[in-house]
N, C-alpha and C. Protein backbone atom coordinates (compact mmCIF):
# COMPACT_ATOMS: atom_id res chain seq x y z
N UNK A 1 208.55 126.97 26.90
CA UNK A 1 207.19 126.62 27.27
C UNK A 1 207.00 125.11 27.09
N UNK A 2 205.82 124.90 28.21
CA UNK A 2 205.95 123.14 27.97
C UNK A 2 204.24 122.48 27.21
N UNK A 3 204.81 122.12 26.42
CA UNK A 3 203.28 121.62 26.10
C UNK A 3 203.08 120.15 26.44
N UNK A 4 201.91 120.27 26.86
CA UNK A 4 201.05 118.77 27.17
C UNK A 4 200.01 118.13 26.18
N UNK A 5 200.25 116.92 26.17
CA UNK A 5 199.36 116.12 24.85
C UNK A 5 198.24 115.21 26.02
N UNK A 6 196.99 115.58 25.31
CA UNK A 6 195.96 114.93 26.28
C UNK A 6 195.54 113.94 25.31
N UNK A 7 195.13 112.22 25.04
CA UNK A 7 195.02 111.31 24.25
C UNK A 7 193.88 110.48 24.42
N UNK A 8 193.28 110.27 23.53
CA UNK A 8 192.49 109.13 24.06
C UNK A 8 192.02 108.47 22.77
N UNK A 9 191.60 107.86 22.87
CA UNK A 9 191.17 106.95 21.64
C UNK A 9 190.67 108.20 20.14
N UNK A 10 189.42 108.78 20.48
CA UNK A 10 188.81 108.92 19.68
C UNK A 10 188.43 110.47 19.58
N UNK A 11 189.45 111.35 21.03
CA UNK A 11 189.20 113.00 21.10
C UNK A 11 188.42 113.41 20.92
N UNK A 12 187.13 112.89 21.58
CA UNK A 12 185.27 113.24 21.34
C UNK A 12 185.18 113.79 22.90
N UNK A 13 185.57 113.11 23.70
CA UNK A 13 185.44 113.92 25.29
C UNK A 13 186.41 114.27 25.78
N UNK A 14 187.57 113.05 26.79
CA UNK A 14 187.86 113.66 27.80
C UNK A 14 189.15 114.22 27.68
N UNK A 15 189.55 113.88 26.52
CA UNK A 15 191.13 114.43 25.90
C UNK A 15 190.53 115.85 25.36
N UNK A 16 189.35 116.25 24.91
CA UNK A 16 188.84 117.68 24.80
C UNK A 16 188.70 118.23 26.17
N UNK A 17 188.24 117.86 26.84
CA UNK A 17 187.59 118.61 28.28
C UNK A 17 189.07 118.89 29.38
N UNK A 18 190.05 118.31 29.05
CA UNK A 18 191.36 118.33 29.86
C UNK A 18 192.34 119.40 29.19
N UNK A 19 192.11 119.14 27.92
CA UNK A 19 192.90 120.07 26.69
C UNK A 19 191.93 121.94 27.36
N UNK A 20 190.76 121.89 27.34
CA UNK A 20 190.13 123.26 27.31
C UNK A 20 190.63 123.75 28.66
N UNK A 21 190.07 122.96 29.49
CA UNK A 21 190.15 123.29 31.23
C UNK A 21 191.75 123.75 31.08
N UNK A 22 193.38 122.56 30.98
CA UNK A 22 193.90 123.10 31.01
C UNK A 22 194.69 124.24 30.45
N UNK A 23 193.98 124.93 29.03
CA UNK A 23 194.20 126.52 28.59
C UNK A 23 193.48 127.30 28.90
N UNK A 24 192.78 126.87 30.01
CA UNK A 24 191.77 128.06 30.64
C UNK A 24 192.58 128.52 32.00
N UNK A 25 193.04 127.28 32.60
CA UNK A 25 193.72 127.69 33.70
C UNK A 25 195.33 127.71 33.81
N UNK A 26 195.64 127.21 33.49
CA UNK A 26 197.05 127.33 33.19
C UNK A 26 198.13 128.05 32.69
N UNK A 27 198.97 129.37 33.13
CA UNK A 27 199.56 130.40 32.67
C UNK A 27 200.29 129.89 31.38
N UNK A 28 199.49 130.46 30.15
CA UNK A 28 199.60 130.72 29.04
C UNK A 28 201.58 131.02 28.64
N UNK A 29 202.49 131.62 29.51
CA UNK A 29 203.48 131.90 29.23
C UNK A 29 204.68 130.52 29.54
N UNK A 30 204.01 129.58 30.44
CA UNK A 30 204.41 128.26 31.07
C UNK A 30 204.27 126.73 30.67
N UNK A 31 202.77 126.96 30.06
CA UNK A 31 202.33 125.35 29.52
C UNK A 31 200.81 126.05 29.28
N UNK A 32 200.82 124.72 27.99
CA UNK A 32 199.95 124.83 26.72
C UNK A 32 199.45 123.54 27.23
N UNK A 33 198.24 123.15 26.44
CA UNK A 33 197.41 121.53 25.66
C UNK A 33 197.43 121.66 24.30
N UNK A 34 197.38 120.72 23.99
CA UNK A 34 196.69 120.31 22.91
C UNK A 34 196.23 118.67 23.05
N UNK A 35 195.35 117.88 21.98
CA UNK A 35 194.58 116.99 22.59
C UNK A 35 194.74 116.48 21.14
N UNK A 36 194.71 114.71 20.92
CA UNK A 36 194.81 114.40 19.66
C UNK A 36 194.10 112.81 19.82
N UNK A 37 193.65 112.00 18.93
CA UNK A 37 192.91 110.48 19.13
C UNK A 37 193.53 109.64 18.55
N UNK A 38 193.85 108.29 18.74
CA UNK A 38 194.85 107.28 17.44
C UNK A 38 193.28 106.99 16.62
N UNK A 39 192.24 106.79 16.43
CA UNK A 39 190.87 107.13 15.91
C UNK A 39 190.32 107.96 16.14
N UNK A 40 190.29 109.12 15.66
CA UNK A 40 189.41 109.79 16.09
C UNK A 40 188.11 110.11 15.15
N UNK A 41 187.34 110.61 16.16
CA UNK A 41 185.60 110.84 16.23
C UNK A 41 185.37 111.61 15.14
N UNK A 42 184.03 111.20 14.86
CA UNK A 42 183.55 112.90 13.70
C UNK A 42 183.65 114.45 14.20
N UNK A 43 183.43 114.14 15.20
CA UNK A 43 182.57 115.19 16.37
C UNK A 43 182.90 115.08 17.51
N UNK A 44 183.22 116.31 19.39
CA UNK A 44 182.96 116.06 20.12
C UNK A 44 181.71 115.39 20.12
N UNK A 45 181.95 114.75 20.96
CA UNK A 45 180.44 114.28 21.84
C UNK A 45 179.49 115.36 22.43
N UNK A 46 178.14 115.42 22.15
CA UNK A 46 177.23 116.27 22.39
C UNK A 46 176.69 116.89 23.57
N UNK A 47 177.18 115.48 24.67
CA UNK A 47 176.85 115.60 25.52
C UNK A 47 177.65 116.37 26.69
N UNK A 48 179.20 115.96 26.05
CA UNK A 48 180.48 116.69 26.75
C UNK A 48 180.09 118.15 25.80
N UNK A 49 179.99 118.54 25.09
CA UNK A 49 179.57 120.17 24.55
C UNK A 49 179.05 120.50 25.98
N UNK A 50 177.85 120.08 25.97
CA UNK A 50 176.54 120.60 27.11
C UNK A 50 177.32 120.33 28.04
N UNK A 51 178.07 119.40 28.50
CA UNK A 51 178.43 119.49 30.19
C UNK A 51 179.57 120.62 30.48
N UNK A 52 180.20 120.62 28.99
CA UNK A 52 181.66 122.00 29.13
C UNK A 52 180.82 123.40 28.84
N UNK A 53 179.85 123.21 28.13
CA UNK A 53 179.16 124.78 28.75
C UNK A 53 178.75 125.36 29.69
N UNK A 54 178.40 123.99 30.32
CA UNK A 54 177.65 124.22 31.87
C UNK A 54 178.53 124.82 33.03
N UNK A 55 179.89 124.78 32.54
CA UNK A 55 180.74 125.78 33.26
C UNK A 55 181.98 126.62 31.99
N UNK A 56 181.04 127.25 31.30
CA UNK A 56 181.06 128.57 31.18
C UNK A 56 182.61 127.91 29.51
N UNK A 57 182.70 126.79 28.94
CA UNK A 57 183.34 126.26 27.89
C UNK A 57 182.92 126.32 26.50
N UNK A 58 183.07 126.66 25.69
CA UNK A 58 182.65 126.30 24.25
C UNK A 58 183.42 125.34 23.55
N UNK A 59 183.03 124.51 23.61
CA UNK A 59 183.88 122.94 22.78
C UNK A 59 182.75 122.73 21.05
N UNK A 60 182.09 123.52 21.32
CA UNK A 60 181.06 123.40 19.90
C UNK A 60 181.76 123.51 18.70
N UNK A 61 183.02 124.31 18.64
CA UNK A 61 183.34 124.91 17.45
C UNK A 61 184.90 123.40 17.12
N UNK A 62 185.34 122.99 18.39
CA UNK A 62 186.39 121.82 18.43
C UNK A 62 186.14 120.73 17.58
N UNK A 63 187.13 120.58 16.88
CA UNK A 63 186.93 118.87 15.96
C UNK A 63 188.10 118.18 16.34
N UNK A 64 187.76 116.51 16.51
CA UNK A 64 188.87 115.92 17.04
C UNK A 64 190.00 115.81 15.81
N UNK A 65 191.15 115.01 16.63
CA UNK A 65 192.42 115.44 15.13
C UNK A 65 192.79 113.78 15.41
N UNK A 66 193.66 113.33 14.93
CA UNK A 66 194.61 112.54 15.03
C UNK A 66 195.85 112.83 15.80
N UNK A 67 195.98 111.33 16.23
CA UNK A 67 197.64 112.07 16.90
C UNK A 67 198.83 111.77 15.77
N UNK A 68 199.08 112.50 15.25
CA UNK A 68 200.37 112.33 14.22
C UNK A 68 202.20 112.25 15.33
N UNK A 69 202.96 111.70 14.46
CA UNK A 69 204.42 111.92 15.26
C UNK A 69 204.63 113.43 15.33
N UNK A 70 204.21 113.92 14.74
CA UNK A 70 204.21 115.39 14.42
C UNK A 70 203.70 116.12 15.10
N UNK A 71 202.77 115.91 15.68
CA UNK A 71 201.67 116.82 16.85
C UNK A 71 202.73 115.97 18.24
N UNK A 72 202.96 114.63 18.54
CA UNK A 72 203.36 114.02 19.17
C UNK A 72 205.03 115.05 19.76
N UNK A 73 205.70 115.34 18.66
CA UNK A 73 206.69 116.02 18.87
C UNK A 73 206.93 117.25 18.96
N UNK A 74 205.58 117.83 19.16
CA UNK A 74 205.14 119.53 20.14
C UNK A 74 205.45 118.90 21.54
N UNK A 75 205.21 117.66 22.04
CA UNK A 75 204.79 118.03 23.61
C UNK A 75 206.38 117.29 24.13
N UNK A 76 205.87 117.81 25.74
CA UNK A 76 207.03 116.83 26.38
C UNK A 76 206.28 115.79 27.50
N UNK A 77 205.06 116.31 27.33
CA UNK A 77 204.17 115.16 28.43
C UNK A 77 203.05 114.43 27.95
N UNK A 78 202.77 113.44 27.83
CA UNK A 78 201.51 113.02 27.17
C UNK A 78 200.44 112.40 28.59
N UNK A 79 199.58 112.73 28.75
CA UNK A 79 198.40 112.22 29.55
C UNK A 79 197.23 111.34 28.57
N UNK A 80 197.37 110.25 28.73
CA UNK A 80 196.73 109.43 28.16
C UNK A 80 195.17 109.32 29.33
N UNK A 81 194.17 109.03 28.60
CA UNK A 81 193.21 109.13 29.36
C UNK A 81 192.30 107.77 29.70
N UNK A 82 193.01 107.18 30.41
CA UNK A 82 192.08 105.72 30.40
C UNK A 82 192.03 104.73 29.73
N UNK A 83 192.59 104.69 28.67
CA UNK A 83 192.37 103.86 27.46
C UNK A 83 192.85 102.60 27.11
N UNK A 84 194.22 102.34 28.54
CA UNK A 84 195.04 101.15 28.93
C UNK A 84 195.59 101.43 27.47
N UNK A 85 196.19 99.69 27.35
CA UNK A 85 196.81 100.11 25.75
C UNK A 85 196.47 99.95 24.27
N UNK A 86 195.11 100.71 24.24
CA UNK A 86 194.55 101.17 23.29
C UNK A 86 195.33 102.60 23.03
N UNK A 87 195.72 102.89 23.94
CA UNK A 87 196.63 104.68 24.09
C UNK A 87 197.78 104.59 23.77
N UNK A 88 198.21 105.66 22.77
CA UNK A 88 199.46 105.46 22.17
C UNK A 88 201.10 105.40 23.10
N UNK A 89 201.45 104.91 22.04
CA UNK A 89 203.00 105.02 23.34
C UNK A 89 203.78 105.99 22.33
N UNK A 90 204.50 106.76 23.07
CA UNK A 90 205.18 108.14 22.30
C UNK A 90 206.33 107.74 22.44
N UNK A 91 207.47 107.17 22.06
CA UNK A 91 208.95 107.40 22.68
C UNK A 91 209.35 108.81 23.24
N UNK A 92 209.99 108.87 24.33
CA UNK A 92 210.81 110.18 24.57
C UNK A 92 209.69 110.92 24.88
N UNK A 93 208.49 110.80 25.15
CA UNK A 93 207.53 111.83 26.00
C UNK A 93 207.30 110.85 27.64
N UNK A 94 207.49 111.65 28.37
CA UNK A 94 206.88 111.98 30.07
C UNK A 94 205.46 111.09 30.04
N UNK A 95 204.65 110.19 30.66
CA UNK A 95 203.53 110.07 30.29
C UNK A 95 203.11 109.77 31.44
N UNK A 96 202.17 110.06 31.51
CA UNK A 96 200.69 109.53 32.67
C UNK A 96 199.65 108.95 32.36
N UNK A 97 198.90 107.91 33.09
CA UNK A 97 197.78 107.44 32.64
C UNK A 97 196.75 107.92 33.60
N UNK A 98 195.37 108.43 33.60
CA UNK A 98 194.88 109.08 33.53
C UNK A 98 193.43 107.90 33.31
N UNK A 99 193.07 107.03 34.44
CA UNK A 99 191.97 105.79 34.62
C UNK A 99 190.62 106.65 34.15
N UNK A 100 189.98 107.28 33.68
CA UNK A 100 188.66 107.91 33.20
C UNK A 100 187.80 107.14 32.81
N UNK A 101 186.55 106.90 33.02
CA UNK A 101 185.57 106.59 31.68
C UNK A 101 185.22 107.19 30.56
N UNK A 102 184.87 106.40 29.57
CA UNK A 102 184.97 107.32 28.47
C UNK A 102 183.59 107.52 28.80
N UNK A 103 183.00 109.02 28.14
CA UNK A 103 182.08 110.25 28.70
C UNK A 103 180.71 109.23 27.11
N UNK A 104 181.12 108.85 26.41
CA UNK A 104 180.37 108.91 25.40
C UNK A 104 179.28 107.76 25.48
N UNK A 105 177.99 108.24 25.64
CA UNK A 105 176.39 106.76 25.66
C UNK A 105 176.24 107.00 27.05
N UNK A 106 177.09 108.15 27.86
CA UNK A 106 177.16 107.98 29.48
C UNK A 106 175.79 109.18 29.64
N UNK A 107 175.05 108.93 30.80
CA UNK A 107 173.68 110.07 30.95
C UNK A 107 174.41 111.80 31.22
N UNK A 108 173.72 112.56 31.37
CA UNK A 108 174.53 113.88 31.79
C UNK A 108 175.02 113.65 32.82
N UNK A 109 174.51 113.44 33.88
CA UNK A 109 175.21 113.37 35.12
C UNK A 109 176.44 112.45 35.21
N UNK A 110 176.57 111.74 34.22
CA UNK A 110 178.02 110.67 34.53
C UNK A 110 178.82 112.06 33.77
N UNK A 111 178.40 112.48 32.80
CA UNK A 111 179.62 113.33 31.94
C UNK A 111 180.05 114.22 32.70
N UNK A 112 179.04 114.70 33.60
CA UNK A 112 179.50 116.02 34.90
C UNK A 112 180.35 115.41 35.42
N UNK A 113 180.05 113.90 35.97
CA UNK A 113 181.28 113.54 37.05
C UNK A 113 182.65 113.45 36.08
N UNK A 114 182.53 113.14 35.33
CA UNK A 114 184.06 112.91 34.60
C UNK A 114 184.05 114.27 34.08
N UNK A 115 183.59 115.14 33.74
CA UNK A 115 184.24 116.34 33.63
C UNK A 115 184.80 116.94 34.87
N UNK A 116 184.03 116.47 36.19
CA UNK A 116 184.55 117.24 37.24
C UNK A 116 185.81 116.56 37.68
N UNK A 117 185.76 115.48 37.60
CA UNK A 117 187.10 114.85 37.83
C UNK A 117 188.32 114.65 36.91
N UNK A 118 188.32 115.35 36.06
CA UNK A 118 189.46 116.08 34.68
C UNK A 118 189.67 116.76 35.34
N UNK A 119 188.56 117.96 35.69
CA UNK A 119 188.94 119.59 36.01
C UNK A 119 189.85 119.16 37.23
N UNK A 120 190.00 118.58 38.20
CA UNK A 120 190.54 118.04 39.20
C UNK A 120 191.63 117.73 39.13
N UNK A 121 191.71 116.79 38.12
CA UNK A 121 193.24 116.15 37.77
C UNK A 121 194.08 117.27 36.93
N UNK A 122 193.62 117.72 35.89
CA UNK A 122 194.14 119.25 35.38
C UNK A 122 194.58 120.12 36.20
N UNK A 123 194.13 120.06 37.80
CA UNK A 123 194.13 121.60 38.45
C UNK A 123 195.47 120.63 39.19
N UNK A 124 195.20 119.86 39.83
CA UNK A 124 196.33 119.21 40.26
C UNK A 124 198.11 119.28 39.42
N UNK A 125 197.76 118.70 38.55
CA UNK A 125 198.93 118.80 37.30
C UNK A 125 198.70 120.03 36.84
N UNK A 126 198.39 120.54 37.25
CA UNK A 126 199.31 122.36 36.82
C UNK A 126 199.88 122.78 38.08
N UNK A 127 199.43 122.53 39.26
CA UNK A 127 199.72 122.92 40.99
C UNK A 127 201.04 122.57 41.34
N UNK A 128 201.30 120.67 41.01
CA UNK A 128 202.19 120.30 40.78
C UNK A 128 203.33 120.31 40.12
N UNK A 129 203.28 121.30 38.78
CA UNK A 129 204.20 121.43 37.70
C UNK A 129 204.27 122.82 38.20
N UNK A 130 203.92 123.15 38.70
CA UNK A 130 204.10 124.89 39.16
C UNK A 130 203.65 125.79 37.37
N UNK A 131 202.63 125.59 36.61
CA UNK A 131 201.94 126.25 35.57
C UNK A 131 201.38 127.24 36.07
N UNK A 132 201.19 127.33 37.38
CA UNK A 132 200.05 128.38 37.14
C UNK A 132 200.36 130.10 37.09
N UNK A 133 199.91 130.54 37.09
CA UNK A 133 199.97 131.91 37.06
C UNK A 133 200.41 132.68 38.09
């Protein structure tokens, strides 16, 4: 099985919202997420909660983590999310960058668009990797 590391600074939004989407859609027997911050947040962001419920997500109960070498050396792909190089560099992981805004001080409607355009890039990179079910 292949696991994917979703990154971003501070794992309050869009490294959560890419991590959920892709274990919602993605055949469970093929490829995993998990999602980690080189700072990370107290808390998702409140506002990404409300925009990942709004299609049918619970991120309420999620706390961001750190990215340790250790979590780092579960995956074989890392998707960094925007962060240029504020985003970690992994040796020996696959990586993508992943241009996003970060979701956080943004109104609801910006967090919809960047949630909808995760769910997008997620559905893509599972289509492409042949994950799906």
């Amino acid at each position: 099985m292949t696991t994917v590391l979703f990154a971003c600074i501070h794992n309050a939004g869009r490294s959560q919202m890419a991590a959920a989407f892709f274990n919602a859609r993605a055949d469970p027997a093929k490829a995993r997420a998990i999602s980690a911050g080189t700072e990370p947040g107290d808390s998702v962001h409140p506002k990404v909660v409300d925009a990942m419920r709004e299609v049918g997500m619970d991120l309420s109960a999620t706390h961001p983590r750190r990215l340790t070498p250790e979590l780092a050396s579960q995956a074989s792909l890392l998707a960094t999310m925007g962060c240029g190089e504020a985003c970690p560099f992994v040796p020996r992981l696959q990586r993508e960058d992943w241009d996003l805004p970060d979701p956080k001080g943004q109104a609801p409607d910006r967090v919809r668009a960047i949630r909808d355009e995760i769910r997008g890039r997620v559905d893509r990179l599972i289509a492409t990797r042949g994950w799906r079910e």
